[in-house]
Protein backbone atom coordinates (compact mmCIF):
# COMPACT_ATOMS: atom_id res chain seq x y z
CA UNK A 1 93.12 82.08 111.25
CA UNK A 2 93.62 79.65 108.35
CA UNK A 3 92.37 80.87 104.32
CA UNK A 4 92.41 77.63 102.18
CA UNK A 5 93.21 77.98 98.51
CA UNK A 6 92.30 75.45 96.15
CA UNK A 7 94.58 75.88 93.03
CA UNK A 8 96.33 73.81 90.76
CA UNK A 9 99.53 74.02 88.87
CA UNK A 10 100.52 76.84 86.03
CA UNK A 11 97.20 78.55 86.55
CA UNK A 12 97.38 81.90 86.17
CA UNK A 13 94.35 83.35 87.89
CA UNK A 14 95.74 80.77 90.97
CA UNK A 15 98.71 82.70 90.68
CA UNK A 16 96.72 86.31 91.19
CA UNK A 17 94.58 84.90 94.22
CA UNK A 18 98.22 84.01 95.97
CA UNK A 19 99.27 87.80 95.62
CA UNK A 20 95.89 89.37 96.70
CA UNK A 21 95.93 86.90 99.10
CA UNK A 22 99.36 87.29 100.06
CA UNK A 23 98.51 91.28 100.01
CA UNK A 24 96.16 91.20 102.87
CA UNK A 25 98.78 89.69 104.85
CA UNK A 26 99.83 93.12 105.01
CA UNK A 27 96.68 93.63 106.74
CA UNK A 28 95.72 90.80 108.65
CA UNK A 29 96.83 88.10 110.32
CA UNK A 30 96.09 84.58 108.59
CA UNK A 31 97.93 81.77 107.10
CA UNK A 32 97.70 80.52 103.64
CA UNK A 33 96.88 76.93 103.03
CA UNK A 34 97.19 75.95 99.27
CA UNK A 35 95.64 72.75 98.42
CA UNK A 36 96.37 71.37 94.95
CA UNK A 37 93.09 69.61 93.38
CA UNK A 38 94.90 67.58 90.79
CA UNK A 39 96.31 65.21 94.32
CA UNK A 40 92.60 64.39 95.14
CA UNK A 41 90.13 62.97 93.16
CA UNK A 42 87.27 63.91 95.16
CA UNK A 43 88.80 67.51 95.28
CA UNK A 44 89.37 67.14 91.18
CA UNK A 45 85.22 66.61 90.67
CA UNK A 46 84.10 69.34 92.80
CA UNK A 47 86.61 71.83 91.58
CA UNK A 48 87.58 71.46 87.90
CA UNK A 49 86.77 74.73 86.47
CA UNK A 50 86.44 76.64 89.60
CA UNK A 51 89.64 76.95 90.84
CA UNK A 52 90.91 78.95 92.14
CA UNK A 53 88.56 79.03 94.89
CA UNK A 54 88.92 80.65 98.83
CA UNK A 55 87.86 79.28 101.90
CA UNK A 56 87.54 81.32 105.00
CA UNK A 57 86.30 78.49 107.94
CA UNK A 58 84.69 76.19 106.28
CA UNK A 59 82.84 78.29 103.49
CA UNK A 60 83.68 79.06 99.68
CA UNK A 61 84.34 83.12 99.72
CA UNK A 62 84.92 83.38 96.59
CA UNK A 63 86.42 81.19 93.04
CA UNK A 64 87.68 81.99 89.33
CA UNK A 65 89.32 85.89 89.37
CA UNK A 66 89.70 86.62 93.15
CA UNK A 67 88.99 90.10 93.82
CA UNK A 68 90.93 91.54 96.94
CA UNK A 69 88.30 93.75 97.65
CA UNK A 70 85.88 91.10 98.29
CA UNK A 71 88.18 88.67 100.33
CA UNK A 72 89.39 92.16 102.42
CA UNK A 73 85.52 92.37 103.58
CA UNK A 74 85.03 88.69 104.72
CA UNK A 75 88.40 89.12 106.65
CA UNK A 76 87.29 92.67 108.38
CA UNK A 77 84.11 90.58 109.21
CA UNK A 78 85.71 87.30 110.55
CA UNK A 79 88.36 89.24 112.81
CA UNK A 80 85.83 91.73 113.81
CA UNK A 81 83.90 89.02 115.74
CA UNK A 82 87.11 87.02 117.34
């Protein structure tokens, strides 16, 4: 399974969603796909002041201060159907 992060550079709360996400790693098995907003415009307008912001197949999880508490559920979820 693939979790997209939408980040940009020297953002600190971008910087906490890697380690939580990084974390659950620990946990479960997913890669990390970080996608910088600042490289597409389109990604630029819809993102600005959310970032960061997770995406579990298709669907924002959750954006601004990640919590890992809230990303662990939508994992146990997703890999309790596959």
């Amino acid at each position: 399974m693939k979790v997209v992060m939408y980040s940009k550079e020297n953002c600190c709360l971008c910087d906490n969603a890697k380690a939580v996400l990084h974390e659950l790693q620990q946990e479960f098995s997913f890669t990390i796909e970080e996608i910088d907003i600042y490289k597409d415009d389109a990604l630029l307008e819809k993102y600005q002041i959310m970032i960061p912001v997770v995406e579990m197949d298709g669907e924002e999880v959750q954006f601004g201060i990640i919590q890992k508490d809230v990303i662990r559920k939508r994992l146990t979820k997703v890999f309790a159907v596959e």
